[in-house]
Structures are given as C-alpha cells and as structure tokens.
Protein backbone atom coordinates (compact mmCIF):
# COMPACT_ATOMS: atom_id res chain seq x y z
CA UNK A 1 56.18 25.05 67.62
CA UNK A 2 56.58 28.99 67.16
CA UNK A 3 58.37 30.75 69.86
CA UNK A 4 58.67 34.52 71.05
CA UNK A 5 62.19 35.33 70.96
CA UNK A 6 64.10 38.28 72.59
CA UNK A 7 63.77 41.27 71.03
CA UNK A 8 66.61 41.67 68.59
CA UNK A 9 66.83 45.61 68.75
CA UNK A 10 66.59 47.35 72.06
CA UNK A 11 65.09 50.78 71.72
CA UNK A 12 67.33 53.34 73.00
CA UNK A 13 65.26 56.29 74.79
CA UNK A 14 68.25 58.23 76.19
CA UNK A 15 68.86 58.68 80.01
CA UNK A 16 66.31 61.85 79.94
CA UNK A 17 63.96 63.42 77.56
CA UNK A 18 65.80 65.36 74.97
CA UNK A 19 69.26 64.81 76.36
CA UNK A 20 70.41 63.63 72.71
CA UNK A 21 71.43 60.03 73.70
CA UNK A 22 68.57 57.97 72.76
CA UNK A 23 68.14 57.08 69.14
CA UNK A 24 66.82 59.08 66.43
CA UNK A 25 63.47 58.71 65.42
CA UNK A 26 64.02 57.20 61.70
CA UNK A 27 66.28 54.93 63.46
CA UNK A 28 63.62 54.06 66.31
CA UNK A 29 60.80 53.07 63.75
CA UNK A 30 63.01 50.82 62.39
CA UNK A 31 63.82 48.63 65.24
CA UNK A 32 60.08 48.87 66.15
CA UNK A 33 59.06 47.33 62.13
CA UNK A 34 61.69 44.68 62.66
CA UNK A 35 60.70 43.31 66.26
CA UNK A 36 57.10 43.22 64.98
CA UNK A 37 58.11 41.59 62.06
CA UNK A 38 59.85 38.83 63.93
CA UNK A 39 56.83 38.42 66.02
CA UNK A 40 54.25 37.91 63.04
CA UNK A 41 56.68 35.55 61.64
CA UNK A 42 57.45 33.81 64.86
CA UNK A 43 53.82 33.30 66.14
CA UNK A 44 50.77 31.35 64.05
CA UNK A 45 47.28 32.01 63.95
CA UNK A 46 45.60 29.17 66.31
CA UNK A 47 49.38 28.01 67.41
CA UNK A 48 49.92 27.61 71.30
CA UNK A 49 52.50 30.44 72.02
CA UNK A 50 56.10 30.05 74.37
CA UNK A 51 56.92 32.66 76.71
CA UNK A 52 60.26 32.69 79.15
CA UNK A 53 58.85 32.90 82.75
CA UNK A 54 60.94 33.76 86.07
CA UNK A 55 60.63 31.81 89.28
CA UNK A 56 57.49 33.30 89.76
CA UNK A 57 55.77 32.05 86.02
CA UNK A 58 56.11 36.09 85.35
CA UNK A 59 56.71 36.56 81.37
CA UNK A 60 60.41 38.14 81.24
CA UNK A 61 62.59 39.03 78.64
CA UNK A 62 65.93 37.21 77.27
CA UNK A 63 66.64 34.88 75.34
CA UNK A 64 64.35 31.99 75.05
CA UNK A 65 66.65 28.77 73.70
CA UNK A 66 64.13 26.52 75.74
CA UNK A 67 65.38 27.71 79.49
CA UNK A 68 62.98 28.21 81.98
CA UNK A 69 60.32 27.99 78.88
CA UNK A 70 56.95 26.72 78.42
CA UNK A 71 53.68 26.78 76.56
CA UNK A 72 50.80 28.64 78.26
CA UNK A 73 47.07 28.39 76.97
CA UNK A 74 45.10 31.50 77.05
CA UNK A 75 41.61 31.37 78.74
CA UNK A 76 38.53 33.49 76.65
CA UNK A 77 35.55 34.40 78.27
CA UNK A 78 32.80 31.57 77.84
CA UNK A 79 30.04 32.60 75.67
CA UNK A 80 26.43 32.05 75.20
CA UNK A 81 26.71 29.40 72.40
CA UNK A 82 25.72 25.28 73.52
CA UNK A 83 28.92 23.27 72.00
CA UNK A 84 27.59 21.15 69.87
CA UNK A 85 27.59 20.41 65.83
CA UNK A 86 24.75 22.56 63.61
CA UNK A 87 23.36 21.80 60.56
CA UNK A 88 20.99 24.03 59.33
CA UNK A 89 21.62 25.75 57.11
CA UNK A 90 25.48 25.10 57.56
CA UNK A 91 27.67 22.59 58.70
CA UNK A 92 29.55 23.70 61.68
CA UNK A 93 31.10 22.91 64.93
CA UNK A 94 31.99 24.76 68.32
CA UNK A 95 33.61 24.25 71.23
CA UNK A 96 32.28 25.62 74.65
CA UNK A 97 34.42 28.79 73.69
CA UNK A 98 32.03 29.84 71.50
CA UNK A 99 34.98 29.07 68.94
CA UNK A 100 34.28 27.17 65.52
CA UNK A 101 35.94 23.78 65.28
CA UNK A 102 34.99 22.77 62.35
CA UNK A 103 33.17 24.09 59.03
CA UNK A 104 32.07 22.72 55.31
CA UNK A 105 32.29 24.51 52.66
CA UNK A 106 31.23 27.99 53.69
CA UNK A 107 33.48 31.12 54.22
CA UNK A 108 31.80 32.94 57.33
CA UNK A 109 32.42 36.97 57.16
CA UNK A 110 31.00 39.12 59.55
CA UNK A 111 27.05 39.01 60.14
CA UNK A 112 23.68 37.57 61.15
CA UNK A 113 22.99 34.37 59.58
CA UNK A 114 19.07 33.31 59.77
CA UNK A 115 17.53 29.60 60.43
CA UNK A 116 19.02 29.50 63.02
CA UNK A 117 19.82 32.82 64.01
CA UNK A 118 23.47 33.05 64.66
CA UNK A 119 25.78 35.96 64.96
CA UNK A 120 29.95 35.75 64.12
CA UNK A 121 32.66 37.94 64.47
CA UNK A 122 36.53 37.39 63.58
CA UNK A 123 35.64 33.77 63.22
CA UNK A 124 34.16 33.23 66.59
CA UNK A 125 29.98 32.72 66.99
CA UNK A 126 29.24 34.95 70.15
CA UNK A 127 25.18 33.76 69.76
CA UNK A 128 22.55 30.58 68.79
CA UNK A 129 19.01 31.28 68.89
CA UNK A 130 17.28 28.15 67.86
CA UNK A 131 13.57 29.10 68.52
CA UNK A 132 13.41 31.52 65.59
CA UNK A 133 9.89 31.63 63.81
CA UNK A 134 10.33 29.24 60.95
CA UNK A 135 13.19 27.28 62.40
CA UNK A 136 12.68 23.66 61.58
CA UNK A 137 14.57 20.88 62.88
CA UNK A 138 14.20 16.67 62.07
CA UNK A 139 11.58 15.27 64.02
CA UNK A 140 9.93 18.37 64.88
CA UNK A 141 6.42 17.76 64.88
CA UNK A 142 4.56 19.75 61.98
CA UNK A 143 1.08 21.49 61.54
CA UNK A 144 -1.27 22.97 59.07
CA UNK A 145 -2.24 20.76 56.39
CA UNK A 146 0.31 18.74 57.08
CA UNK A 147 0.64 15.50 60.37
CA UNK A 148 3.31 13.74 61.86
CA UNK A 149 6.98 15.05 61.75
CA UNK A 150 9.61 16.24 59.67
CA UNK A 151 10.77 15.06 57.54
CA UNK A 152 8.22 12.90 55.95
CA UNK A 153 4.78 14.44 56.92
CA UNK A 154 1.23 13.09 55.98
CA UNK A 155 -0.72 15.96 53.97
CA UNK A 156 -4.30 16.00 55.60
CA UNK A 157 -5.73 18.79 54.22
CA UNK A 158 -5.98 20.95 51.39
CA UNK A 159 -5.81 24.80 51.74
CA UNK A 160 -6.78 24.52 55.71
CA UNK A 161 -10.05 22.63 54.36
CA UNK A 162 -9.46 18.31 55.75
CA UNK A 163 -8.63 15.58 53.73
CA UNK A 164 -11.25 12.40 53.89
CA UNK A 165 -9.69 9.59 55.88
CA UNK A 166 -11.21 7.26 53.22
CA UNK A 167 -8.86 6.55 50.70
CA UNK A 168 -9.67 6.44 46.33
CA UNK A 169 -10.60 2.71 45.86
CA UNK A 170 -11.78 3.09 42.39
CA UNK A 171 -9.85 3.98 39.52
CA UNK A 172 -10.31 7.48 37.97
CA UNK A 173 -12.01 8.59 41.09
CA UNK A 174 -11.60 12.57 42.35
CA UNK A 175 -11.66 14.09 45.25
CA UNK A 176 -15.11 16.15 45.51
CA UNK A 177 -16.04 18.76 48.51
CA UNK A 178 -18.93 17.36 50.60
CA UNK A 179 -19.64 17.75 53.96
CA UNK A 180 -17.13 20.25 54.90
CA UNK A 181 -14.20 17.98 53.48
CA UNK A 182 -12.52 16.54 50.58
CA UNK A 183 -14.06 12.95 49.62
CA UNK A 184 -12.95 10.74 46.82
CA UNK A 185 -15.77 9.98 44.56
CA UNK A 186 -16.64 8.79 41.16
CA UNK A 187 -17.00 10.88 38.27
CA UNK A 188 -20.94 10.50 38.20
CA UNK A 189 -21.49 10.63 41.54
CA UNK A 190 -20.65 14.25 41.69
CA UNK A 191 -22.19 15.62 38.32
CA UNK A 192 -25.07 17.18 39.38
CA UNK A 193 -28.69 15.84 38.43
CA UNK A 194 -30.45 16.61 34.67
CA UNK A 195 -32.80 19.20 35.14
CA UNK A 196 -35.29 19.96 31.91
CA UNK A 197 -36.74 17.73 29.12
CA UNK A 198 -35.13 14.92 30.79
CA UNK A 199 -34.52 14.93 34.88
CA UNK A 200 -32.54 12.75 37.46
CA UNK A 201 -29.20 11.31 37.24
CA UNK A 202 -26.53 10.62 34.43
CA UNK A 203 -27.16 6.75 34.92
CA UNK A 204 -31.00 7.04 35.88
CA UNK A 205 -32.63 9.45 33.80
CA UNK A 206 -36.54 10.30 32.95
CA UNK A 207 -37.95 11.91 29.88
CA UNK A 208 -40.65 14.47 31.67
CA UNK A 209 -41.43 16.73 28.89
CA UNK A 210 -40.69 17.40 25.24
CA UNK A 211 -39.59 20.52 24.19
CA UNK A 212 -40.41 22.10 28.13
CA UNK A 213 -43.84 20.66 27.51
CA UNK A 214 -44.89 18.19 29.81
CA UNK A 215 -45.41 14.18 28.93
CA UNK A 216 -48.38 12.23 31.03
CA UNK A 217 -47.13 9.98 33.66
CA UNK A 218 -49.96 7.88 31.96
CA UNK A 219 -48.97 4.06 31.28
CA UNK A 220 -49.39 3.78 27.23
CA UNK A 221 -51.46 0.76 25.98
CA UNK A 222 -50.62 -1.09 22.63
CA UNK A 223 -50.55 1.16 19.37
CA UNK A 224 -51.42 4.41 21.51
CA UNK A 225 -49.44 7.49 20.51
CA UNK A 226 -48.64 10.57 22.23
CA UNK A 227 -50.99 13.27 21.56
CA UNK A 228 -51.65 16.85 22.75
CA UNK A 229 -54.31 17.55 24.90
CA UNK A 230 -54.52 21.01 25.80
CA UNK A 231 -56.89 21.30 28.39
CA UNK A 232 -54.28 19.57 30.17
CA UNK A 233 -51.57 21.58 28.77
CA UNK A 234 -49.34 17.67 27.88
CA UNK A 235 -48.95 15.30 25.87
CA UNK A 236 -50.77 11.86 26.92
CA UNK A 237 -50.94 8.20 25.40
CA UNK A 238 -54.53 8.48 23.41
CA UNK A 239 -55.69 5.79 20.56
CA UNK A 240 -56.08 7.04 17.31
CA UNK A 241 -59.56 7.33 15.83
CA UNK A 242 -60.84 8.79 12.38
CA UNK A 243 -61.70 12.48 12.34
CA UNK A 244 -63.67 12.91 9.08
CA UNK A 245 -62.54 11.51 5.63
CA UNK A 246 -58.64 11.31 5.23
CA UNK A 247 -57.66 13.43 1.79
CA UNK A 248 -56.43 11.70 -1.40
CA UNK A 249 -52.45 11.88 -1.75
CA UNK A 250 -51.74 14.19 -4.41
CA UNK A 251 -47.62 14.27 -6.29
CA UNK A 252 -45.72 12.00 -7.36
CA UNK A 253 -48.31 9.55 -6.02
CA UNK A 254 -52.16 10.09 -5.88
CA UNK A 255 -55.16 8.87 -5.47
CA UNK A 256 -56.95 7.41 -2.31
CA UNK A 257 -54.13 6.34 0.70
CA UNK A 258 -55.47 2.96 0.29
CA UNK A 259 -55.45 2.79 -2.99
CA UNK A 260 -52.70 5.00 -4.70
CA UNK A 261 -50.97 5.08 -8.01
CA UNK A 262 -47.31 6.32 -8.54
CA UNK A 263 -47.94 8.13 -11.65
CA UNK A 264 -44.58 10.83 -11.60
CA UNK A 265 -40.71 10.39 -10.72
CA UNK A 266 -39.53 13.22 -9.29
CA UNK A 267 -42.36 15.13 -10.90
CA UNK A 268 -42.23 13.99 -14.56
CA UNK A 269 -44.91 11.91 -15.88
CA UNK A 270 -44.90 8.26 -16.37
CA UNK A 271 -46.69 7.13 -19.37
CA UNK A 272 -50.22 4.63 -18.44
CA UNK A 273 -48.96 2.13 -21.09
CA UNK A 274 -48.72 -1.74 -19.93
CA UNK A 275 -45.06 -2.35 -20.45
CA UNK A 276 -44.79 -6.32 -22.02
CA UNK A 277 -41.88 -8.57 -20.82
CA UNK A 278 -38.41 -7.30 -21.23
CA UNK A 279 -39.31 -3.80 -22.00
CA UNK A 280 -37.55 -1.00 -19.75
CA UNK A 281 -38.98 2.28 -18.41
CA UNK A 282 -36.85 5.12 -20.83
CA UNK A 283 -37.45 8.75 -21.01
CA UNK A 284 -39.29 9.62 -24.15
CA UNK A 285 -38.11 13.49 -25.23
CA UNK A 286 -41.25 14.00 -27.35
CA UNK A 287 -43.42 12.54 -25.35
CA UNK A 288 -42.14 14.23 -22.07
CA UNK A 289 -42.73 11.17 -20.07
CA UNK A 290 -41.06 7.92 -18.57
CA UNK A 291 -42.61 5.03 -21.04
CA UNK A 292 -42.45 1.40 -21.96
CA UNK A 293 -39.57 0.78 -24.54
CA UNK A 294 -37.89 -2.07 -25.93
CA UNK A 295 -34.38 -2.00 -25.51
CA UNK A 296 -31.73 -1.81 -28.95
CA UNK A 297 -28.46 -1.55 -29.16
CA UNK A 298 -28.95 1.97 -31.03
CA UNK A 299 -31.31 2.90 -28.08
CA UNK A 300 -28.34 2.42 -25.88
CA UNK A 301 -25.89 3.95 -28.29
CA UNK A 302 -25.11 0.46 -30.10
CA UNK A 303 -24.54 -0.64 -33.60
CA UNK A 304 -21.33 -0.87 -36.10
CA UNK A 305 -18.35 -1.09 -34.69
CA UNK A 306 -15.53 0.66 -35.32
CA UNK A 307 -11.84 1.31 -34.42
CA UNK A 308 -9.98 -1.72 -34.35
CA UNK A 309 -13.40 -3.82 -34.23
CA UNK A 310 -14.85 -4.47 -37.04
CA UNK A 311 -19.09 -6.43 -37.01
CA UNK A 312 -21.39 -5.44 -34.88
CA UNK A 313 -22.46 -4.67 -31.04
CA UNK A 314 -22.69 -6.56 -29.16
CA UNK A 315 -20.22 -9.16 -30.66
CA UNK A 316 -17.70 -7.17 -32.43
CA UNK A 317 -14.57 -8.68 -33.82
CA UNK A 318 -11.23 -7.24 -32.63
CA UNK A 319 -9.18 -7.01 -36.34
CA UNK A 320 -6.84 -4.75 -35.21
CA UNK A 321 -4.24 -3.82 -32.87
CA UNK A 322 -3.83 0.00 -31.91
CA UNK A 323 -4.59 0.69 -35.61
CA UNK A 324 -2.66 -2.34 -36.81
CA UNK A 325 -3.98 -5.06 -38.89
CA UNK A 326 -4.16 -8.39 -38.12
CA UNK A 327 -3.93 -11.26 -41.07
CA UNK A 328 -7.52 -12.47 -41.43
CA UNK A 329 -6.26 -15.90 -42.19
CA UNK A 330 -5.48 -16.53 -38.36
CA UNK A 331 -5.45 -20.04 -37.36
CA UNK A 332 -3.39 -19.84 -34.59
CA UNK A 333 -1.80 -23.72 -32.46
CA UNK A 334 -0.82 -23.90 -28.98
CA UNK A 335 1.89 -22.07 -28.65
CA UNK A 336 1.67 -19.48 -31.86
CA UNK A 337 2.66 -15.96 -31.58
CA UNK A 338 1.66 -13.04 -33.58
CA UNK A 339 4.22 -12.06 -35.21
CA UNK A 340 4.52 -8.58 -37.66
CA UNK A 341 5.88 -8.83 -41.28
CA UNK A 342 5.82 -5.09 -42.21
CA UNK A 343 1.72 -5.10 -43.34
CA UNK A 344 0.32 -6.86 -40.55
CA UNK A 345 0.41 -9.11 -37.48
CA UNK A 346 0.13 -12.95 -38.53
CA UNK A 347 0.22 -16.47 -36.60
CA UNK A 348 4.07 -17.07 -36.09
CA UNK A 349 6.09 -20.48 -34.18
CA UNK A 350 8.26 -18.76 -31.08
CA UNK A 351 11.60 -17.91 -32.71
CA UNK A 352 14.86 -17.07 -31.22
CA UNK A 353 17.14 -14.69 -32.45
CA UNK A 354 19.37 -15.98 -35.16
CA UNK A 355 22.12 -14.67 -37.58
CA UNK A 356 23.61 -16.20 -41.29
CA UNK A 357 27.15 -14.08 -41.96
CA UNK A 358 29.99 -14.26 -44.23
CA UNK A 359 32.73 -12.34 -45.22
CA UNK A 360 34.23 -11.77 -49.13
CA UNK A 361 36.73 -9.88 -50.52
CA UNK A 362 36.55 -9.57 -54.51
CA UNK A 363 38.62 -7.60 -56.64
CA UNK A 364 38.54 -6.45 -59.83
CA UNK A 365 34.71 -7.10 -60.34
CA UNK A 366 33.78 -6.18 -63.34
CA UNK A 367 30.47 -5.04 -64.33
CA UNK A 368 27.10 -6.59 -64.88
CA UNK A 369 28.75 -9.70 -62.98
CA UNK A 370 26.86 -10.83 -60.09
CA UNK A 371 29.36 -10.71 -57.15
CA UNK A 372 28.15 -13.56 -54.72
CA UNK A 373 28.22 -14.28 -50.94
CA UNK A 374 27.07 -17.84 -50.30
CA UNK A 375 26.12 -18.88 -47.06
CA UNK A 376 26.48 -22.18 -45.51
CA UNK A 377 23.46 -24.05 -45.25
CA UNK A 378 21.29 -23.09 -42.10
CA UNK A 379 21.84 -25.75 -39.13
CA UNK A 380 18.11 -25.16 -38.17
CA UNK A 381 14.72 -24.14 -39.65
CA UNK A 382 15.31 -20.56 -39.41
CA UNK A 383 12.96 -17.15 -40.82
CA UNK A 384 14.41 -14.54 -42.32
CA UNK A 385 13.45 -10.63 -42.51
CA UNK A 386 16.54 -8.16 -42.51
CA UNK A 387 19.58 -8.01 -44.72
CA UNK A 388 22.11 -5.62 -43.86
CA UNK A 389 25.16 -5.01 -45.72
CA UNK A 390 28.65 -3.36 -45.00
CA UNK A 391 30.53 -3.13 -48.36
CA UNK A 392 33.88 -1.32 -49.10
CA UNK A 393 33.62 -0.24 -52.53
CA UNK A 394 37.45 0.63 -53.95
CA UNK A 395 38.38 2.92 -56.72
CA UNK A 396 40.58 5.38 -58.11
CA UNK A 397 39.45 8.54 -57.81
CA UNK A 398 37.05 8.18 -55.31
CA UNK A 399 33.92 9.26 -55.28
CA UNK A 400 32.79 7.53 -58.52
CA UNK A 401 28.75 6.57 -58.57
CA UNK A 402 28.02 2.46 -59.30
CA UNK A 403 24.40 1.81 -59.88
CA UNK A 404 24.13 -1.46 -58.11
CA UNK A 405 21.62 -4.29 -58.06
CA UNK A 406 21.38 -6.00 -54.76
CA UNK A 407 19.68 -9.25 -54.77
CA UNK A 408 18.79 -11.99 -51.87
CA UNK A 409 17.78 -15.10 -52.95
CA UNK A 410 16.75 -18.10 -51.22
CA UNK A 411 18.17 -21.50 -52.95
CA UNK A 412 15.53 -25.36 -51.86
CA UNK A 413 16.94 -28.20 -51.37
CA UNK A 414 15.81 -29.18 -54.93
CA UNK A 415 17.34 -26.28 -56.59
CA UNK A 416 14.95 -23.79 -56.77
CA UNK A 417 15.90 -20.21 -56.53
CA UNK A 418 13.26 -18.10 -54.96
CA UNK A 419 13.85 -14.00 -55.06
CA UNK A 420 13.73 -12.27 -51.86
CA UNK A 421 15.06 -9.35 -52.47
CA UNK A 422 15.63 -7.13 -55.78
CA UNK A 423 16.56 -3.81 -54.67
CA UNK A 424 18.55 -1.01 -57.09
CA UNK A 425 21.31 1.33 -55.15
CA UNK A 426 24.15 3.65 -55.77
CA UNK A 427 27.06 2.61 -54.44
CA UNK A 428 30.01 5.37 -53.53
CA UNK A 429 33.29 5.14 -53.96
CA UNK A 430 35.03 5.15 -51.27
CA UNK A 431 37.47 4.86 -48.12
CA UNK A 432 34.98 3.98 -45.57
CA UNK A 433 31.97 1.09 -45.65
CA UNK A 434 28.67 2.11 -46.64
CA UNK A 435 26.19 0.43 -44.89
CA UNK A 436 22.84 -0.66 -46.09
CA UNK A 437 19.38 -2.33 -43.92
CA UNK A 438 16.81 -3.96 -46.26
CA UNK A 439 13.86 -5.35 -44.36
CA UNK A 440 11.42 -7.60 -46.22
CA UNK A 441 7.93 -10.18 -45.16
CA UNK A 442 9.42 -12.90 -43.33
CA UNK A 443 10.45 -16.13 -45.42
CA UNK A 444 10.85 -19.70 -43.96
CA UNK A 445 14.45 -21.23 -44.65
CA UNK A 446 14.46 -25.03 -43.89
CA UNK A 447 17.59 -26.89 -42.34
CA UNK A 448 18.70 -27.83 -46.52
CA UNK A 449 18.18 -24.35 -48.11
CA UNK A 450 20.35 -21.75 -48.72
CA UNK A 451 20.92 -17.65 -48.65
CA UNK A 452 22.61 -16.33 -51.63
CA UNK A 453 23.46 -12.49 -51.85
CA UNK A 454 23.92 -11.20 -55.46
CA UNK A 455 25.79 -7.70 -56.01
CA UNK A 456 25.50 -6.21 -59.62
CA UNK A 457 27.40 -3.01 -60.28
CA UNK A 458 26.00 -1.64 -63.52
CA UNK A 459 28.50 1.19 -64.22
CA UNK A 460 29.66 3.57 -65.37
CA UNK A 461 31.56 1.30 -68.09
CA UNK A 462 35.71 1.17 -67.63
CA UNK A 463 35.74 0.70 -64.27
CA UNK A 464 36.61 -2.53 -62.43
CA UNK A 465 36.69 -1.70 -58.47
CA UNK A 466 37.47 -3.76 -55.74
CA UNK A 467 35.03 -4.90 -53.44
CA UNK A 468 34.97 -6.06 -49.86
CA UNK A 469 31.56 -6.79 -48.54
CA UNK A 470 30.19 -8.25 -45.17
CA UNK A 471 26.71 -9.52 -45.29
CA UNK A 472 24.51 -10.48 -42.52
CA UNK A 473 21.24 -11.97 -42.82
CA UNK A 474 18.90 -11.56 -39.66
CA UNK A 475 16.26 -13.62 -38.97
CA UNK A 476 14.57 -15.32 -35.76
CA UNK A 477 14.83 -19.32 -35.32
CA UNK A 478 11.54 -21.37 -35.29
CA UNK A 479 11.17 -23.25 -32.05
C-alpha cells in the first residue's frame, strides 16, 4: 500500500526576506522536482492514501515508518447519477459517487454520449438522463406500426395504414387495400372486372359484343347464326333463308355449289380425259395441262442401267463394285467370300494368312542353270498370290548386269509342273539384297503339291557369281 513519506528536502527560506540565508533559487526548484517526484511515485491512481496524524487525527509531518499512521478515505460530493449497471449503448457501472466501476471495451474521453444521454469528465459521469426522445429500453412498450414490447414487437400496420387481423390461409395469396386496411386475398379476387367485348370477372366472364358491337341477349335455336340487324344496331341469332339465286363457283372449281367440278390445280388446267386403271395424273408440257398418263420407267426417268449395274430398271444387276468387276461365273456356298485376283472379285473359301519360306545359298552358279529353292510340301490346302524375293547377287567388280529369268512353278502330286510365274529381270551386282514383289491370280496348292522357285541368270558369259537368295511365297490358307 503506497505511503506519503516525509519530505526528503526541507526548503530553506532564510530567517527574513533577502537576508541571504535561505537557498538559492536553482537549488530551491530542485528540492521542490524531487519531493514531487517522490509523491507521484509514492501514491497510485485509485490507491487508498497513508497520512501520519497527531493526537488530534491532524495530518503532520515526519517520518511515517507506520507510527501513529493510518489510511483515510476521502469523501466526494454525491452526484446526480442512480448507481446502477447501463447498457445502452455501453456497458458500464457506477457507484453512488457518480464514479465508474466497471466498463467493456470502450475508452470514455471527455463528452456527451447520446441514448442515454450521459455526460463524463476525468473518468467520472456527473449526469444520466434516461427519458431522451428515442431512448429505448427492453420491455418498453412500442407504437406506430408496430404492438407489444421490445424486443420482439408484432408489426400491425404498414406505413401508419392497419394490418388485417385475418391471417393468408391460401397459398400465393397478397395482401390487397380494401376497406381502409390491408387484407390478404387471392390473386383473382383483386383483378379488377373485364370491361369491353367481354365483361365480368376473370373466372366468370360474358361475351357482350364483338368488335364494341353489341350481341342479342337472344337464346339461339338449332342451326341459327349470328347476323346483323341494323335497325337494332347488334348482332342476333336469325335462321338462314335464301335471298335470290346463289352464284356458280368460279376457279379452280366451278360450276353450280351443288354440283361443281374441280377442273384447275392451283390454276392450271386439268385435262377432261377419263383416266383408265393405273394411270396417274402428270403434267403434260405441250399440252399445258394435268392429264391421264400411264406410268414408264422413262416417264419417271427409268431405263438402262448404268454404273456398276448393268440390265434394266427396275431390276438392275449389281456387276460391279465401286468400278470393280465382279467374275460373272459367281456361284457363291455358305460361307464364300469374294475374294480379288488382280482383274476382278470372284467366289473365294475364308483363308487365313499363310507363308511357304526357305533359305539357299549357291555359289558359283553358272549360267543358263536354273538355281532352285524347293519348298517343303504345304501342311494344308493353301492359295497362293505373291512371291517376293531377297537375293544377294555376288561378284567381282560389282555392279555387273545379269539378265535373269525368275520362274514359280507349282509341282501335283502326280508330277505335273504347272507355271505360275515367268517373269525376265536384271539382277545387280552387288553388296546389298535386291528385293523383288511379283503378284499373280491366285492358284490352289493342295496338302501333296509343291512350290518350286527357278532363278536363270542369262549373262553376260564368263561370269559365275555367287548367289544367296531368300524366297517367300505368300498366300492365304483355305478354311
């Protein structure tokens, strides 16, 4: 608890004024800054304060090391603020002192705060007022549009102009004006009536007139029809009755109404010829008229066909494929395929791929000596349309020309050699393989037949090369 000591420093005024024993001003100003000093220091905002008394509770000074000391509260003048706790619009407390014992969150400087109207200065609120204009407090009873209290009010009016008591009951229902109040009503209820051609409400409506003219209240009999009477100035149910005779039609169709004829479509004549059965009605250019007319393929643009049909409309036969031929001999089984040979598609067994191969290496052929490549007999019925060759052709100097026959023969099981291919080539020289593709018609090769490859160098004479040739024959085998 802060104390107020004894002055440290004692002042020295001198005996009289200006008798030069007191202390010197500099020197006086000092002692004064330190004793104030240790006051500050000693003595707390809101701390209770010690003084030393005398005998007669008189302050006095000395020292003060707890003799003869004791705490003394200072009384402030009451003021006109109610202790209490506000809330609006701050959080405060104060005691009967007017002073502030508690506040949230709000610094307080100097000033008039509104709602309620309070005034503060150096931290203490010297006034309330409470019955400002405005000033609203929970459970206060409101007004206006509004009923009950604060703070959860019952809105009874809109704009000073009362609510209905009667509450929506219907969905999509507004609130209308009627009678001096807001009322909820449907939709239809407050559109306002029809007024013109057709009068009364949305949902219960008359037809009085047509086009502003007015319609008879008259009940209509059977087959009457509205007519205009203008004496009357409406129109009124009346039963038709002939007026004179009623003219022939006269356009497309003429003659009597009774008894017409269509003798134009769409204002072109059509011919008075009896059409006989199966004829059609076509436009004649001579003539200028829709007539009878027996219906050919050329007078529908029929006749030879063409393209890849060959015959006539309208049962054309298809003998070609996107400009393709197709064998004429077709006679296809369940199952064929068209198949193409090089000249045309023909009737073909499903084939998978298949491949006859071997590999030779002869040297020192010498010329117009068939070099051969014999292939093992086929393990299937297989049929054949592509030889391709890879052959190393060896000599020294390279780049010597070999005419060359290149043969592909098909050997039966009886012995019978039957020429596939006879086809004359030059032959290079050289380090590398030359490669050659011969296609040909597709032949059948049974399980017991054979593939021989012939290679026939022709010259020049005095040369004997080396050869080393791989020959594949590709075909597809029959399912």
């Amino acid at each position: 608890m802060p104390i107020l000591p004894n002055l440290l420093t004692t002042l020295n005024v001198g005996t009289t004024p200006n008798d030069g024993t007191g202390d010197q001003l500099r020197e006086g100003m000092i002692k004064i800054n330190n004793n104030l000093a240790q006051i500050v220091t000693r003595v707390g905002v809101g701390q209770d304060l010690q003084l030393r008394l005398d005998s007669n509770n008189s302050v006095v000074s000395g020292d003060i090391n707890g003799n003869n000391c004791q705490t003394v509260s200072l009384t402030l003048s009451p003021t006109s603020v109610v202790a209490g706790t506000y809330a609006n619009p701050i959080n405060l407390a104060v005691d009967a002192k007017g002073r502030i014992t508690s506040v949230s969150n709000i610094n307080l400087p100097n000033g008039t705060y509104q709602f309620p109207v309070l005034t503060v200065s150096n931290g203490r609120i010297s006034n309330i007022s409470e019955n400002t204009p405005g000033f609203v407090r929970p459970n206060d009873t409101v007004g206006g549009d509004l009923t009950g209290t604060y703070s959860s009010p019952t809105v009874k009016g809109l704009r000073t102009v009362n609510l209905s008591t009667t509450l929506p009951s219907i969905e999509n229902q507004v609130y209308a004006f009627q009678n001096n109040q807001w009322v909820p009503k449907t939709l239809l209820e407050i559109l306002p009536p029809l007024n013109g051609d057709v009068q009364g409400s949305y949902n219960n409506n008359t037809v009085t007139k047509i086009r502003n003219r007015n319609v008879s209240n008259i009940q209509p009999t059977d087959g009457q029809v509205l007519t205009w009477v203008a004496s009357r100035n409406e129109w009124e149910p009346a039963t038709i009755t002939q007026q004179g005779p009623i003219p022939d039609l006269n356009g497309d169709v003429s003659g009597p109404i009774a008894n017409n004829t269509v003798t134009k479509i769409r204002n072109r004549n059509v011919s008075n010829t009896q059409p006989t059965n199966g004829q059609v009605l076509a436009w004649s250019q001579s003539d200028s008229q829709w007539q009878p007319t027996n219906l050919t393929p050329a007078s529908v643009g029929l006749g030879t066909a063409g393209g890849d049909l060959e015959g006539s409309y309208p049962n054309p036969n298809v003998v070609r494929l996107r400009g393709t031929l197709i064998d004429s001999s077709l006679s296809p089984n369940t199952g064929d395929i068209l198949v193409w040979d090089g000249n045309k598609w023909r009737v073909s067994k499903p084939m998978a791929p298949f491949y006859l191969a071997d590999f030779t290496t002869v040297t020192n052929v010498q010329l117009n000596t068939n070099y051969e490549v014999l292939n093992t007999q086929p393990a299937r019925q297989v049929e054949l349309n592509l030889l391709d060759l890879s052959i190393y052709l060896s000599y020294t100097p390279a780049g010597a020309t070999f005419l060359s026959v290149i043969q592909l023969l098909k050997l039966t099981n009886n012995n019978t050699t039957i020429l596939i291919v006879d086809r004359t080539c030059n032959l290079l020289a050289s380090s590398t393989y030359q490669k050659l593709s011969i296609s040909f018609p597709p032949i059948l090769v049974g399980q017991n037949d054979r593939i021989k490859v012939f290679i026939k160098l022709l010259g020049p004479n005095g040369y004997n090369p080396n050869i080393l040739a791989s020959v594949i024959v590709v075909g597809r085998t029959v399912v």
